[in-house]
Protein backbone atom coordinates (compact mmCIF):
# COMPACT_ATOMS: atom_id res chain seq x y z
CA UNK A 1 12.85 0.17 19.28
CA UNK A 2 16.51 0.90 19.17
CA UNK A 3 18.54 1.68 15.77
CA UNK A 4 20.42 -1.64 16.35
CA UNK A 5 17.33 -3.18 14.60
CA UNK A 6 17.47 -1.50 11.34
CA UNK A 7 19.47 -3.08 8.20
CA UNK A 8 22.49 -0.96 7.55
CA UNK A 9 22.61 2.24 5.68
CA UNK A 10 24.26 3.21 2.06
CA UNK A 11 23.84 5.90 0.15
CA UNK A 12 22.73 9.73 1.35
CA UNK A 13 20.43 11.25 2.61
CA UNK A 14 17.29 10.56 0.83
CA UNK A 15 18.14 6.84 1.27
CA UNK A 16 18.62 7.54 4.94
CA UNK A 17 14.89 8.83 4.79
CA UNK A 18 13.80 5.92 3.42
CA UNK A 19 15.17 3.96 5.15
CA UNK A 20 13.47 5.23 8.58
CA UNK A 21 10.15 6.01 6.96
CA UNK A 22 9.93 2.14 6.24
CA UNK A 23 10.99 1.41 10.01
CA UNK A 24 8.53 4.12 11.08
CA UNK A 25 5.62 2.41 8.41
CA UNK A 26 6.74 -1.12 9.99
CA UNK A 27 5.69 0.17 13.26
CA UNK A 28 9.28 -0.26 14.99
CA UNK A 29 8.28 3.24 16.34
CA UNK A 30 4.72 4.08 17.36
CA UNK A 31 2.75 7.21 17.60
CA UNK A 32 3.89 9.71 20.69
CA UNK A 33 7.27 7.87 21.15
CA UNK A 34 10.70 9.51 21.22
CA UNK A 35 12.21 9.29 17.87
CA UNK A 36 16.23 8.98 18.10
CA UNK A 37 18.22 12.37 17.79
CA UNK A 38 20.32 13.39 15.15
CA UNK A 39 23.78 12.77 17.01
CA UNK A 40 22.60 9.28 17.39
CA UNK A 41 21.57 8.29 14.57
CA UNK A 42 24.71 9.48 12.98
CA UNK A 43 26.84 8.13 14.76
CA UNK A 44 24.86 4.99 14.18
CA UNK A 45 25.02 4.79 10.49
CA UNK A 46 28.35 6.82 10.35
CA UNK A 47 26.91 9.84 8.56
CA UNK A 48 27.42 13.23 8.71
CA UNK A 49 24.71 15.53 10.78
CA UNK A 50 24.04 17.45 7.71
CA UNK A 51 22.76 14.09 6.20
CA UNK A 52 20.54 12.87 8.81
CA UNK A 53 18.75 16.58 9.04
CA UNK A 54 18.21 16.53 5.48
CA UNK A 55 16.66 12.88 6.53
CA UNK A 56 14.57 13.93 9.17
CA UNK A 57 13.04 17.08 7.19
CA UNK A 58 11.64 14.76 4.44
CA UNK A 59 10.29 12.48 7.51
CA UNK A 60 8.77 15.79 9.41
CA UNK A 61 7.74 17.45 5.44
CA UNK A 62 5.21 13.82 5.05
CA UNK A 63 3.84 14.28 8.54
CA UNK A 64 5.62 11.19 10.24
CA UNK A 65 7.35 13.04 12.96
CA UNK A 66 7.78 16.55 14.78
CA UNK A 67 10.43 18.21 16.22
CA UNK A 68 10.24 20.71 18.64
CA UNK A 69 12.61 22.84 20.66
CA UNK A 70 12.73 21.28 23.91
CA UNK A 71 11.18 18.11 23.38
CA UNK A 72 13.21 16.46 20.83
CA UNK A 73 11.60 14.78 17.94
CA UNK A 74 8.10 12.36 18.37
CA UNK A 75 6.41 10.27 16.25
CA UNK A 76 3.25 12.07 14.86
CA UNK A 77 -0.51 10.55 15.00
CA UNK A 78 -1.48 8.11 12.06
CA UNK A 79 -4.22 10.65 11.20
CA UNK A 80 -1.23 13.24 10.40
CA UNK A 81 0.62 11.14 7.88
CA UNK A 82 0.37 12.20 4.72
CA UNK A 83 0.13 8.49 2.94
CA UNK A 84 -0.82 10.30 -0.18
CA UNK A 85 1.89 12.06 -0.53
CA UNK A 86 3.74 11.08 -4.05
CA UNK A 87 7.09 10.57 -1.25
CA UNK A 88 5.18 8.32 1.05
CA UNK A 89 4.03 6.05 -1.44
CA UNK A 90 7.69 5.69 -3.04
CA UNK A 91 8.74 4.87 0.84
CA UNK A 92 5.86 2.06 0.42
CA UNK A 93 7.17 0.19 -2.07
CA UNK A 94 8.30 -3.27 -1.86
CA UNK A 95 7.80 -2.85 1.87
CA UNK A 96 5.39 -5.97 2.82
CA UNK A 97 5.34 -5.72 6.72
CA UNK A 98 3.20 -2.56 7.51
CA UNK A 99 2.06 -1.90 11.23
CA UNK A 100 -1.28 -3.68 11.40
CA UNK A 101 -2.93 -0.23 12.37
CA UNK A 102 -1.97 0.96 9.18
CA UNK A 103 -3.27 -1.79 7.33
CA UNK A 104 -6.18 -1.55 9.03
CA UNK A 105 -7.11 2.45 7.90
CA UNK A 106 -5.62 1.60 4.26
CA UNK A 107 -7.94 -1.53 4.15
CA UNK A 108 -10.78 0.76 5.21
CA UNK A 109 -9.84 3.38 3.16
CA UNK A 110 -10.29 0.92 0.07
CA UNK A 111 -13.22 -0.62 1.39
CA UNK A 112 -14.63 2.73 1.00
CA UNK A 113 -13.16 3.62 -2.77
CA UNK A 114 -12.50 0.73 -4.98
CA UNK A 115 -16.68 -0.63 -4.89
CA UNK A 116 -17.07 3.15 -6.47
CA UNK A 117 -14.27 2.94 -8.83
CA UNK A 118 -15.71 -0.65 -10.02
CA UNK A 119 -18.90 0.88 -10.73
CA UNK A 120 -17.47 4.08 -12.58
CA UNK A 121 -15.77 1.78 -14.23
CA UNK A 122 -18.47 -0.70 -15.54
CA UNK A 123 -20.51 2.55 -16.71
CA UNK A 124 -16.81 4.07 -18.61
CA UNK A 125 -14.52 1.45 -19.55
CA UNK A 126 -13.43 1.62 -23.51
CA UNK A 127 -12.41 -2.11 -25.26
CA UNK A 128 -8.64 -1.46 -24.20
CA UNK A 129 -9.32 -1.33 -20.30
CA UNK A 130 -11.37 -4.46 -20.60
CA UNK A 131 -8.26 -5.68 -22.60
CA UNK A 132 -6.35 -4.81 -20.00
CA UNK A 133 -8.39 -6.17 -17.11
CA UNK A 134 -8.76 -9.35 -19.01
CA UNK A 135 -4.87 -9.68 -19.31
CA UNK A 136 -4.31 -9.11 -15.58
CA UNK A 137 -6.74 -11.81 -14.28
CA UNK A 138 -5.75 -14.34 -17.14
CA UNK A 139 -2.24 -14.11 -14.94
CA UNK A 140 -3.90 -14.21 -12.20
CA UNK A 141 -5.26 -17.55 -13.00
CA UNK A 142 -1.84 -18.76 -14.45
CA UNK A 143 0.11 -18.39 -11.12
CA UNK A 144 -2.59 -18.71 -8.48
CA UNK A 145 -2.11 -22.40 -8.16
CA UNK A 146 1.59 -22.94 -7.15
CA UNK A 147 3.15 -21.14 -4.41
CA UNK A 148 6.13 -20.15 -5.74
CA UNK A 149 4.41 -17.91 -8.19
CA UNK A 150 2.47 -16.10 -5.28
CA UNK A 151 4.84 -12.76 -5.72
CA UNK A 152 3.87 -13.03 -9.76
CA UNK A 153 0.39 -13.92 -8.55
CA UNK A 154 0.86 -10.32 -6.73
CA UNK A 155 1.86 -8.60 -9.51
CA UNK A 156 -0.86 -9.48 -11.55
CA UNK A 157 -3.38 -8.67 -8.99
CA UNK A 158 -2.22 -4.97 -8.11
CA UNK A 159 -2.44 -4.65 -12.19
CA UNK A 160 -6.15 -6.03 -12.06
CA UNK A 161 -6.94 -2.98 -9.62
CA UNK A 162 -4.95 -0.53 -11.62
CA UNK A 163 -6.73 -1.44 -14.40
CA UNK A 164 -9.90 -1.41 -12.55
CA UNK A 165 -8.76 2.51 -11.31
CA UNK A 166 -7.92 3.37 -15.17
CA UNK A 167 -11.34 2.09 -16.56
CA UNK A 168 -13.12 4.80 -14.03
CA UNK A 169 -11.44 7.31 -16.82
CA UNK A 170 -11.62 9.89 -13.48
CA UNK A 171 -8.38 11.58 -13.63
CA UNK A 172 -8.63 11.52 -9.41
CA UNK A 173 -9.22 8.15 -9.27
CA UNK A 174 -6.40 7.50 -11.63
CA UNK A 175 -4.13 9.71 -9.64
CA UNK A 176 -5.21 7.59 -6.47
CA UNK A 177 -5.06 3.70 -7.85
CA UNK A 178 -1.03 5.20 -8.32
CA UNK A 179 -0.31 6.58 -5.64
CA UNK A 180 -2.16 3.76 -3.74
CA UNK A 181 -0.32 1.30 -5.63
CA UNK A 182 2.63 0.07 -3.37
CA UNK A 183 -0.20 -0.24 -0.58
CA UNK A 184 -2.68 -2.29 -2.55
CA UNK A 185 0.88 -4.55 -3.19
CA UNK A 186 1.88 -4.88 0.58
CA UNK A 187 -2.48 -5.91 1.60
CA UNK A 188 -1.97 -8.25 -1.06
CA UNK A 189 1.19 -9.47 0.06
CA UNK A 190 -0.33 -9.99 3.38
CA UNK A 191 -2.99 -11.08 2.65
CA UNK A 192 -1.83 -13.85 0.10
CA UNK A 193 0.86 -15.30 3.23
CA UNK A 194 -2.39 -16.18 5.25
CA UNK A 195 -4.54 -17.95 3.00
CA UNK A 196 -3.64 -21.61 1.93
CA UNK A 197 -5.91 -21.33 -1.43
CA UNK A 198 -6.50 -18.16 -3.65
CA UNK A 199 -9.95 -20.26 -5.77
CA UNK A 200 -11.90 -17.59 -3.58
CA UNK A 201 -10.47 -14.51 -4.57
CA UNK A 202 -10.04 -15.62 -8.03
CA UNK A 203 -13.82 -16.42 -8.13
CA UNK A 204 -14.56 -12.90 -6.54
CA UNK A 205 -12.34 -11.17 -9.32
CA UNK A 206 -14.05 -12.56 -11.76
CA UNK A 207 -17.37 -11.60 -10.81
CA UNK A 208 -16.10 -8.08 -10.86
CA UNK A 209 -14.59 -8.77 -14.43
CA UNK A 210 -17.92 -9.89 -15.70
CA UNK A 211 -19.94 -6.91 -14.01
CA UNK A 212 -17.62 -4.32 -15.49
CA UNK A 213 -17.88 -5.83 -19.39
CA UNK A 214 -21.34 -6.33 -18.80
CA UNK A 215 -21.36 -2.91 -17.86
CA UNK A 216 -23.42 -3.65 -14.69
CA UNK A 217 -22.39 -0.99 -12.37
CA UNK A 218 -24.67 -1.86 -9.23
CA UNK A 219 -23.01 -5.63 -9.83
CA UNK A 220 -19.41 -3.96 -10.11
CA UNK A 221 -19.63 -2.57 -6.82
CA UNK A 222 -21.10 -5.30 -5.19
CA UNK A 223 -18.20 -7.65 -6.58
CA UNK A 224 -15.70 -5.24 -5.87
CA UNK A 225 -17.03 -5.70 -1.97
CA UNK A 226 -16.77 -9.12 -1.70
CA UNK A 227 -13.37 -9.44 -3.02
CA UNK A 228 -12.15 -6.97 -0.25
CA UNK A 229 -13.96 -8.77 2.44
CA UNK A 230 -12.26 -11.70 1.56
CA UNK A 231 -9.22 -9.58 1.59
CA UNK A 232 -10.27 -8.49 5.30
CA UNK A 233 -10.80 -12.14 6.04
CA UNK A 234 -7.57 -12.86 4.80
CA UNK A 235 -5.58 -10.50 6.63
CA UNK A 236 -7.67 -11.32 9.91
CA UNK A 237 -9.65 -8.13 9.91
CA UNK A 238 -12.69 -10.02 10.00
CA UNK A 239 -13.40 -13.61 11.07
């Protein structure tokens, strides 16, 4: 991919990171290629060379790319990103389009998590997280049926699984439903553009709803399964 494809630039340097973080997350670059050099790119955006290092040593500090004497600068491995890093999730958010190999390890990362984090949950939750998970699908409900509310739909979705993450009342699993926040939002932005219908996923929530007030925590996890295989059937993980 060529810098001719990215949206123009304003600001300094830390929006200059951003800005090729998300191209890099997008997959416009993939692992092993050449990234651009630092003349380039400044004379691309018509910024300073000062700028575009600061750029590119936030991009190399979160694992996306190294630089080496001699061989320029490559994209790293997917297994070297940090995607938990507090910087990598701000460069997630509100960015919808994430390469599909990336959705793929972030889909199987919560594949792995969220079933235990419903089940802490159902055994810890206190009246104010059920109020809280409550509130989130009750808007989930509200908006699910009209297209135009989809991105509200969204909104009220990502809050059902922070909610779900809060109710574990694990301070790491707290830390991790935030920081995994602007993912969850782009799978469920993806997710919600290939279905014609959410009645399934609402009817999955639910279930997990009911296991964690019932404090059922074998039922919580098992809920909190099927509504990420639908998710993986949405985003044409699965068939």
């Amino acid at each position: 991919m060529t810098l001719d494809a990215l949206p123009p630039h304003q600001g300094g340097a830390e929006q200059l990171a951003r800005l090729l973080a998300q191209a890099l997350l997008a997959g416009h670059w993939q692992p092993g290629d050449v990234f651009p050099r630092e003349l380039d790119i400044g004379a691309h955006f018509n910024v300073s060379r000062n700028q575009v290092r600061n750029a590119l040593t936030s991009l190399t500090a979160a694992g996306l790319l190294e630089r080496t004497a001699g061989r320029g600068t490559l994209v790293r491995e997917m297994g070297d990103w940090h995607l938990l890093d507090p910087l990598m999730s701000e460069w997630m958010t509100g960015l919808i389009n994430l390469d599909p190999q990336l959705v793929k390890a972030i889909y199987a990362f919560r594949f792995s998590a969220e079933p235990v984090v419903a089940g802490l949950a159902a055994q810890a939750a206190q009246a104010e997280d059920i109020e809280r998970l409550e509130s989130a699908f009750t808007g989930m409900e509200k908006t699910a049926s009209s297209v135009e509310a989809r991105a509200e739909h969204a909104e009220y979705d990502v809050a059902f699984h922070d909610a779900t993450y809060r109710a574990s009342h694990n301070l790491v699993w707290r830390q991790m439903g935030h920081l995994l926040r602007p993912s969850i939002m782009a799978l469920i932005h993806r997710s919600q553009d290939r279905t014609d219908t959410l009645d399934d996923s609402l009817t999955r929530h639910r279930q997990v709803l009911d296991a964690i007030r019932s404090r059922n925590a074998n039922a919580a996890e098992s809920a909190a399964r099927e509504v990420l295989r639908r998710t993986a059937i949405d985003l044409g993980i699965v068939s």
